[in-house]
N, C-alpha and C. Protein backbone atom coordinates (compact mmCIF):
# COMPACT_ATOMS: atom_id res chain seq x y z
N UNK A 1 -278.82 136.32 -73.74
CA UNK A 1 -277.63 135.62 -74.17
C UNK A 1 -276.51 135.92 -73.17
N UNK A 2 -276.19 134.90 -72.92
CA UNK A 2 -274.75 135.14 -71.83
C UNK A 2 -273.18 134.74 -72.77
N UNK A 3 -272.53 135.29 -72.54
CA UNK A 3 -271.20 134.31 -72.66
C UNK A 3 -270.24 133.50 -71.81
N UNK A 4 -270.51 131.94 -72.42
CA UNK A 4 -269.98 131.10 -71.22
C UNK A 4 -268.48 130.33 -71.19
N UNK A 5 -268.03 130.11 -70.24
CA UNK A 5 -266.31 129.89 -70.35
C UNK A 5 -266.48 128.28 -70.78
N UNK A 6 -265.44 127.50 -71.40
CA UNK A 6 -265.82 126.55 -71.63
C UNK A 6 -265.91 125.10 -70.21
N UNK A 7 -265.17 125.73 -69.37
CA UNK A 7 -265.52 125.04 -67.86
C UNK A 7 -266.81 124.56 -67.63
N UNK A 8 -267.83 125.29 -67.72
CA UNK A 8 -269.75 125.63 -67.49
C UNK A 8 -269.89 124.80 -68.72
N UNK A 9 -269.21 124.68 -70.24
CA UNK A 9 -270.13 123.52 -70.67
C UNK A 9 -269.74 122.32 -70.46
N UNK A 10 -268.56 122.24 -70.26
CA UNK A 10 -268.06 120.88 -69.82
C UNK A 10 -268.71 120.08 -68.51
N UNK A 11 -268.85 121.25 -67.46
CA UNK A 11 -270.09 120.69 -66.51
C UNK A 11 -271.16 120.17 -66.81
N UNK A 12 -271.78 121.22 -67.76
CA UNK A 12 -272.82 120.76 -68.33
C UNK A 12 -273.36 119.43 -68.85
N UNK A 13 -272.45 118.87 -69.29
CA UNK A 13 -271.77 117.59 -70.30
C UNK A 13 -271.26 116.86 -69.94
N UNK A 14 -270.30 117.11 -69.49
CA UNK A 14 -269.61 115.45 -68.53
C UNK A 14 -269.43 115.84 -67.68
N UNK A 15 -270.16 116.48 -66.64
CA UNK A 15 -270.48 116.44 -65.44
C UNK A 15 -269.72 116.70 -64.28
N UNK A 16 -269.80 117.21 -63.26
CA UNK A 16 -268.74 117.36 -62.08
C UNK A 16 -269.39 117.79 -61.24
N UNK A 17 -268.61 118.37 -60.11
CA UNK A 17 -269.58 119.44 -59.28
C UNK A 17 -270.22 120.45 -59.20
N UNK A 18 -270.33 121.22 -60.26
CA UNK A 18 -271.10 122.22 -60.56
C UNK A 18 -272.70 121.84 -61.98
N UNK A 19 -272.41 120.59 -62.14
CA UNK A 19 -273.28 120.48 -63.33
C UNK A 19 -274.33 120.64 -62.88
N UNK A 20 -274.64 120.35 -61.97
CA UNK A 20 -276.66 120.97 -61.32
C UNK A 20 -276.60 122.66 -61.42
N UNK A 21 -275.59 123.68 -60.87
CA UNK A 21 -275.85 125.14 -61.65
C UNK A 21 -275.84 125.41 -63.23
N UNK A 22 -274.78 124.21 -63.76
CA UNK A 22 -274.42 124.65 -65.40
C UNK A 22 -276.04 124.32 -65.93
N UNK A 23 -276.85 123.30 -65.28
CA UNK A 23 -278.08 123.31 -65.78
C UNK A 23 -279.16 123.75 -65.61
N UNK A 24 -278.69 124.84 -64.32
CA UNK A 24 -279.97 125.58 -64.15
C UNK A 24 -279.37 127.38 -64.81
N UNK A 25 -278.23 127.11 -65.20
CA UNK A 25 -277.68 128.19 -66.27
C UNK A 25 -278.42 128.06 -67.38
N UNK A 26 -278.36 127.06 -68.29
CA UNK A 26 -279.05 126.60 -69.44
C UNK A 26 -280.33 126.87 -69.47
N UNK A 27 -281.65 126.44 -68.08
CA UNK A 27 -282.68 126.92 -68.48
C UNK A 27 -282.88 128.35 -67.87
N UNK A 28 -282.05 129.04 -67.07
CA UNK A 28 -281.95 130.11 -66.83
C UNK A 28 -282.00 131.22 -68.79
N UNK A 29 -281.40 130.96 -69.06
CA UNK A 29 -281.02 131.52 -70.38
C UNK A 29 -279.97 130.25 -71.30
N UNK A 30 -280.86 129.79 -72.19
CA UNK A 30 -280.40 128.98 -73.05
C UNK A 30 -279.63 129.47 -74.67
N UNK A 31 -279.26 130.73 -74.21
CA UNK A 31 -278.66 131.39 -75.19
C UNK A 31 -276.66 131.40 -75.21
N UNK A 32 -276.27 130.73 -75.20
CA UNK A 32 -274.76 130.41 -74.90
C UNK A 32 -274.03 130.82 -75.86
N UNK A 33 -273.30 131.73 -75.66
CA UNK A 33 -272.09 132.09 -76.76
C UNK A 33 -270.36 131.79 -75.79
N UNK A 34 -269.36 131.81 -77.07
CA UNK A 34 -268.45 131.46 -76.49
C UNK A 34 -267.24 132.18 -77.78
N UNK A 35 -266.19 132.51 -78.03
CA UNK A 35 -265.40 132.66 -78.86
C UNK A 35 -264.71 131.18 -79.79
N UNK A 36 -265.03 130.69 -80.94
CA UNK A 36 -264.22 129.75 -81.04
C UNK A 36 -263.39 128.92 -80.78
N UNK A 37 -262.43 128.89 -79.48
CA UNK A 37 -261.72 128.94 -79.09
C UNK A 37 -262.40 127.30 -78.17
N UNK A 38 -263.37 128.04 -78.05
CA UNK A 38 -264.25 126.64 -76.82
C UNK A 38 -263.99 125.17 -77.36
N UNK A 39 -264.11 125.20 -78.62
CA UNK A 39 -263.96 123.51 -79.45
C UNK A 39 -262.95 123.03 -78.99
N UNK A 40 -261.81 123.98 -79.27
CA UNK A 40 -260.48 122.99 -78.82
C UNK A 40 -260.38 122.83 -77.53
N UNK A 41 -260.60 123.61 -76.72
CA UNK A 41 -260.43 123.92 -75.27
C UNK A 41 -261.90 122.69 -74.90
N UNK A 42 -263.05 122.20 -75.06
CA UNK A 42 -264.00 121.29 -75.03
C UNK A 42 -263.30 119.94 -75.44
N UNK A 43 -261.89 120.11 -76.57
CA UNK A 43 -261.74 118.93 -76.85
C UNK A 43 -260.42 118.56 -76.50
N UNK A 44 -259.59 119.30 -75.48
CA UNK A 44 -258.77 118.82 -74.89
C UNK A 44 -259.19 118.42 -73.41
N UNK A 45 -260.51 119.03 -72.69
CA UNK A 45 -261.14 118.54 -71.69
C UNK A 45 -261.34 116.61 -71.34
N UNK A 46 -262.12 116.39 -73.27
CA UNK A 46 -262.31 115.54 -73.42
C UNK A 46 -261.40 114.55 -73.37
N UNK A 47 -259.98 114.95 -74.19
CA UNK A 47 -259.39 113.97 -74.30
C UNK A 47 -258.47 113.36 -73.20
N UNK A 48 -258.54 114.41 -72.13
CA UNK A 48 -258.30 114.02 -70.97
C UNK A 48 -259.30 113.10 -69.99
N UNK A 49 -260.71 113.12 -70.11
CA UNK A 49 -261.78 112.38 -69.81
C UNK A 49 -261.09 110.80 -70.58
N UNK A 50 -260.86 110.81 -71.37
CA UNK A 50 -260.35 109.54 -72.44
C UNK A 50 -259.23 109.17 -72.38
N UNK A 51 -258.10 109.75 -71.69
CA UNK A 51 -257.00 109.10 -70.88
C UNK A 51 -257.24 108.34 -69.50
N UNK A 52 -258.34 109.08 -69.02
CA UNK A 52 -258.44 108.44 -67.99
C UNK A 52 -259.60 107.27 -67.74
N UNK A 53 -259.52 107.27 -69.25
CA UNK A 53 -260.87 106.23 -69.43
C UNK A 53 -262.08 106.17 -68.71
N UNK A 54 -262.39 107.58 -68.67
CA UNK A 54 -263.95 107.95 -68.18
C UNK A 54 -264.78 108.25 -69.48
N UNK A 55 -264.19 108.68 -70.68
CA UNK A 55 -264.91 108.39 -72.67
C UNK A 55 -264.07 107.66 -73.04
N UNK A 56 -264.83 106.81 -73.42
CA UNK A 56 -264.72 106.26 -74.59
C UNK A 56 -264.27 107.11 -76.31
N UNK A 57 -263.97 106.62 -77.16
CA UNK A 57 -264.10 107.57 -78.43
C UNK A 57 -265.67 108.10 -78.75
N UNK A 58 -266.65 106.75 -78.83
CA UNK A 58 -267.85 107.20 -78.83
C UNK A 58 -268.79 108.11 -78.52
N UNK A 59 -268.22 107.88 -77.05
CA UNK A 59 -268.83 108.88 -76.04
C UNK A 59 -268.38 110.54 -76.66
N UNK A 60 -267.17 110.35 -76.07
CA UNK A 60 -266.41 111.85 -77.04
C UNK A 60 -267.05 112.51 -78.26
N UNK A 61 -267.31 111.64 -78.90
CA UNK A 61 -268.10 112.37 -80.63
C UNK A 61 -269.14 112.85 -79.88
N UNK A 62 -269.81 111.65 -79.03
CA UNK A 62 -271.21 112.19 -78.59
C UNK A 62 -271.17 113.56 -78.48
N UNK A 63 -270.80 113.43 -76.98
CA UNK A 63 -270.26 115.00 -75.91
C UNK A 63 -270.18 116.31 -76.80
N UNK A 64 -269.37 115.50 -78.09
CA UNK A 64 -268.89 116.86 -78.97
C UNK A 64 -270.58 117.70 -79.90
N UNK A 65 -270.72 116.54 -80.00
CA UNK A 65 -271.98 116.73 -80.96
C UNK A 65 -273.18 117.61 -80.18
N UNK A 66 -272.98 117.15 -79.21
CA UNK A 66 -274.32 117.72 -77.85
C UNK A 66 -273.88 119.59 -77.74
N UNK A 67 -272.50 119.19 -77.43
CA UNK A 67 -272.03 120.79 -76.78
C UNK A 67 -271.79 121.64 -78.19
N UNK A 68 -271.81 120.97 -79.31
CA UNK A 68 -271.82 122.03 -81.02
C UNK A 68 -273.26 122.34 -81.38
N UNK A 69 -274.20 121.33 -80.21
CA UNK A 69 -275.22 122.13 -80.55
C UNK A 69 -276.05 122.75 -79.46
N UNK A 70 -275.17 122.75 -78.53
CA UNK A 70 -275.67 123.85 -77.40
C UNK A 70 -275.18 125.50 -77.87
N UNK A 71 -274.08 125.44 -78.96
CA UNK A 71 -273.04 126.53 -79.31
C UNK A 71 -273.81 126.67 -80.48
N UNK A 72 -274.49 126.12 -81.75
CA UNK A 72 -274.86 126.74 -82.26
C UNK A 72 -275.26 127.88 -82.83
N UNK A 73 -274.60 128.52 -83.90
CA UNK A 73 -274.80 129.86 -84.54
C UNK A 73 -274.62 130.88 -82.92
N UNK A 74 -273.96 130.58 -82.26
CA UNK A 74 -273.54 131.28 -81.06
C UNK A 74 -272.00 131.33 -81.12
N UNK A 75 -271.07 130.92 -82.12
CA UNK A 75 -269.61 131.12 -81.95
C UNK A 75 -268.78 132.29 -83.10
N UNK A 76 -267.85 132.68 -82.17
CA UNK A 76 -267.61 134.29 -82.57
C UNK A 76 -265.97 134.09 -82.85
N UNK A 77 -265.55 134.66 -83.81
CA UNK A 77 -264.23 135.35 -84.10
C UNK A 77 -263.78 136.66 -83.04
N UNK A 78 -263.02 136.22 -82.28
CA UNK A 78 -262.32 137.63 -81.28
C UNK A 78 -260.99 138.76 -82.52
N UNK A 79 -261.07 139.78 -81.82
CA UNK A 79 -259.89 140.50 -82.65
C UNK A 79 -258.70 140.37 -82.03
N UNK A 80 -258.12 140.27 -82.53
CA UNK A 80 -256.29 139.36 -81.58
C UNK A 80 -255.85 140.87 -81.32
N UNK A 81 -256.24 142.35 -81.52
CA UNK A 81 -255.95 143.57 -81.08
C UNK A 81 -256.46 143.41 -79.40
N UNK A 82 -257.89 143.35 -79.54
CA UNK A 82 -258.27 143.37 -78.23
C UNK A 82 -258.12 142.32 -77.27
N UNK A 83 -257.62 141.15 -77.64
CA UNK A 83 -257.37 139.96 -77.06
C UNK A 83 -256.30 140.75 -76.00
N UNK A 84 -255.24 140.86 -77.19
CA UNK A 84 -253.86 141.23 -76.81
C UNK A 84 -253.59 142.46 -75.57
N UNK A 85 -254.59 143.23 -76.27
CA UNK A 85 -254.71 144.77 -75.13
C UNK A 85 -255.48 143.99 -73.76
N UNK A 86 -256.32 142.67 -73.76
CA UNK A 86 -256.60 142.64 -72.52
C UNK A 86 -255.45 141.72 -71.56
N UNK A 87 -255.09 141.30 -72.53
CA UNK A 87 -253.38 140.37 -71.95
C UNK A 87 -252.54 141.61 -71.27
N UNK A 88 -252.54 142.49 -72.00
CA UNK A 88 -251.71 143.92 -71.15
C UNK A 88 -251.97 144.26 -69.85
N UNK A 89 -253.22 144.15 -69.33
CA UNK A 89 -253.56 145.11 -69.04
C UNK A 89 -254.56 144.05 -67.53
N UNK A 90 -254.38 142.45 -67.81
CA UNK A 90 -254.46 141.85 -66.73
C UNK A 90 -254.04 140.91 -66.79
N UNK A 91 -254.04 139.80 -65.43
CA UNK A 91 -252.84 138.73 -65.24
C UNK A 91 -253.46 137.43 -66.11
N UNK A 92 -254.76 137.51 -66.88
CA UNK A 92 -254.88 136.79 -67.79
C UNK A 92 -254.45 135.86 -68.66
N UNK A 93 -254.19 134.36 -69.18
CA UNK A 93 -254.43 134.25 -70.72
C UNK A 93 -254.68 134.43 -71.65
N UNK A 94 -253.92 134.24 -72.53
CA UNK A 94 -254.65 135.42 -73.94
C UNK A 94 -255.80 133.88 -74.58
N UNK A 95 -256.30 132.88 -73.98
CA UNK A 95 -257.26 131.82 -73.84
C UNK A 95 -258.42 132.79 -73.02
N UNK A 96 -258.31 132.87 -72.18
CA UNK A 96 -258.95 133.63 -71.03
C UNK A 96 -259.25 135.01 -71.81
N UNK A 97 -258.56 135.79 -72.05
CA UNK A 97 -258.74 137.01 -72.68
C UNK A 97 -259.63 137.24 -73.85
N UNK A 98 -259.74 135.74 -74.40
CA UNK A 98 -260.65 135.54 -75.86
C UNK A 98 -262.03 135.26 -75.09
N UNK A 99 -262.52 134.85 -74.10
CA UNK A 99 -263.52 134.71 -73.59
C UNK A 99 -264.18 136.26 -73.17
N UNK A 100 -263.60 136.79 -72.28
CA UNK A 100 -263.24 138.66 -71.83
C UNK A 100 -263.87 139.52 -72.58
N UNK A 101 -263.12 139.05 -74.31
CA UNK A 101 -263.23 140.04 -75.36
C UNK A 101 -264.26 140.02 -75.90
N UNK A 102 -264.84 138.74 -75.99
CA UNK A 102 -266.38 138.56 -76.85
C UNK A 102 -267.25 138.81 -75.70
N UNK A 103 -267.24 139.04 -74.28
CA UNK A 103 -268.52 139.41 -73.41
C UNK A 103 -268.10 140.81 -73.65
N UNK A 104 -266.84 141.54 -73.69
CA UNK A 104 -267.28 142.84 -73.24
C UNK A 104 -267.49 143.20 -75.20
N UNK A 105 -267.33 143.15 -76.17
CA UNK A 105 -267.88 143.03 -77.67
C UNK A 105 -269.72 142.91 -77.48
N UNK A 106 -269.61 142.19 -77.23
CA UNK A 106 -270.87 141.61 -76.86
C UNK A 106 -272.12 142.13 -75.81
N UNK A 107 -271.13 142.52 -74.65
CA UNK A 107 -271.87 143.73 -73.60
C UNK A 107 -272.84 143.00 -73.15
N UNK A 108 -271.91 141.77 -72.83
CA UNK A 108 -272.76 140.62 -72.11
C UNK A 108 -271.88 139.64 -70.91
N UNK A 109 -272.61 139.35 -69.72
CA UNK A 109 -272.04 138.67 -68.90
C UNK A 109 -271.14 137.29 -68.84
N UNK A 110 -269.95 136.82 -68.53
CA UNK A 110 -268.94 136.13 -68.68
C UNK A 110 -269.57 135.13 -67.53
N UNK A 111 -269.90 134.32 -68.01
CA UNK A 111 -270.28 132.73 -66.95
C UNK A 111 -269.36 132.02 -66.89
N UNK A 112 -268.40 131.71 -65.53
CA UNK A 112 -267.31 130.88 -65.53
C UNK A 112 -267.29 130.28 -64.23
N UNK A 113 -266.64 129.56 -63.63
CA UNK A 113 -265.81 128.80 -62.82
C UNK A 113 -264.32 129.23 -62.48
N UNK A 114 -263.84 129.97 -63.48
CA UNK A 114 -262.52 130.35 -62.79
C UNK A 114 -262.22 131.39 -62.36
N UNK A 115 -261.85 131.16 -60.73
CA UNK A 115 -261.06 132.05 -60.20
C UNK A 115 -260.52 133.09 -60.47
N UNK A 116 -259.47 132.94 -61.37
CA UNK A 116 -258.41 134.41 -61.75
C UNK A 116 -259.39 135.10 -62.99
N UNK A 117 -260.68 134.57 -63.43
CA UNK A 117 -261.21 134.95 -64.45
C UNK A 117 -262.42 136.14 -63.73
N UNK A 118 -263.24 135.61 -62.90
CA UNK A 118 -263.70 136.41 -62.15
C UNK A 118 -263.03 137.29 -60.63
N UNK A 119 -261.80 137.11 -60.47
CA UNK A 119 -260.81 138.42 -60.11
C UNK A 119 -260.74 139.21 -61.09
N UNK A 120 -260.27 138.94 -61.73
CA UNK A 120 -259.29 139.75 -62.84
C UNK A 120 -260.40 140.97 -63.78
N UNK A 121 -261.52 140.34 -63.94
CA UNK A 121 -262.82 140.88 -64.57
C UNK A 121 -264.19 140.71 -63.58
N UNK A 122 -264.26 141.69 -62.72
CA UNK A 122 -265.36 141.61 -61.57
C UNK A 122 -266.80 142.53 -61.90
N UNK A 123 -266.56 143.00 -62.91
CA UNK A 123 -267.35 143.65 -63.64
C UNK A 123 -268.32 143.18 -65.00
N UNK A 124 -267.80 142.14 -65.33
CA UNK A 124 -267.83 141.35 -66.27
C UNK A 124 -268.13 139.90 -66.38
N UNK A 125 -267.36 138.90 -65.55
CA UNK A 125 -267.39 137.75 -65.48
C UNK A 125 -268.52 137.79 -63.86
N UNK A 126 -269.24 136.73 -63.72
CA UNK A 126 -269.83 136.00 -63.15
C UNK A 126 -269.82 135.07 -62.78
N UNK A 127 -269.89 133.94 -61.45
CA UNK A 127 -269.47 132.89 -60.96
C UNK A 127 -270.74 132.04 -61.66
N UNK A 128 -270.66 130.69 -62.01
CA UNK A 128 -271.95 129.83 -62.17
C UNK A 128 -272.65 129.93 -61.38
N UNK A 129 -272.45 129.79 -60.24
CA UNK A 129 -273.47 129.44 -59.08
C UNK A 129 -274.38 130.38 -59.06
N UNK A 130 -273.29 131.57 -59.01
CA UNK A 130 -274.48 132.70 -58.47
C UNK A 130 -275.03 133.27 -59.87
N UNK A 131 -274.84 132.93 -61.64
CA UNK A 131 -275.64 133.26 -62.07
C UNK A 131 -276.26 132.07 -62.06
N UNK A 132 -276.43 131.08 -61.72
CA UNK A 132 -277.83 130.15 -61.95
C UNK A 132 -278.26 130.37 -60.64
N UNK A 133 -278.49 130.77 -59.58
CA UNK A 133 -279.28 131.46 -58.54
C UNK A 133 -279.97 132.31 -57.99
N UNK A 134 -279.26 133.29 -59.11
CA UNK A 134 -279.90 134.60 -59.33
C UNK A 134 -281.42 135.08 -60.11
């Protein structure tokens, strides 16, 4: 089981330049966890896909429906203590920090795409590429 940022499923899903690693992430380990947090953050992705009229509404439910069940019985409540202590303590989001908190809870690797996410946590977070290559 990994824990993945919601960037990697959105690749996964509506696609970009990384969606050929987000899918060799998936059969790499098809075990995906994420903190709650991913739905909204998946569904403001979307609704930006749908301003720019790349979804449709349809499409959108789809997308949603696909990536709730890639997340399946894989989504976690963070403690807003440790959220907060990791907001202290790096140049983080306390968005970002809820991802952080459930890999290191979890004592499991952080699959992302962002930059200040794998600075900030080099111990922890992991780039896509290089975990679907590895």
């Amino acid at each position: 089981m990994i824990v993945v940022d919601t960037n990697v499923l959105a690749y996964l899903l509506i696609g970009g330049p990384q969606t050929a690693f987000a899918r060799r992430a998936l059969l790499k380990d098809p075990e995906w966890s994420a903190p709650l947090l991913w739905r909204s953050e998946f569904r403001s992705v979307m609704s930006l896909y749908m301003r720019k009229g790349v979804l449709d509404f349809k499409g959108a439910l789809r997308l949603a429906g696909e990536a709730e069940e890639v997340m399946k019985n894989r989504e976690y409540c963070v403690d807003t203590s440790e959220v907060m202590r990791l907001v202290g303590v790096t140049p983080l989001s306390a968005y970002d920090c809820e991802f952080l908190a459930l890999a290191l809870r979890l004592r499991l690797p952080l699959v992302t795409t962002d930059a200040q996410l794998l600075r900030a946590s080099p111990d922890i977070a992991v780039s896509l590429q290089e975990f679907s290559q590895s």
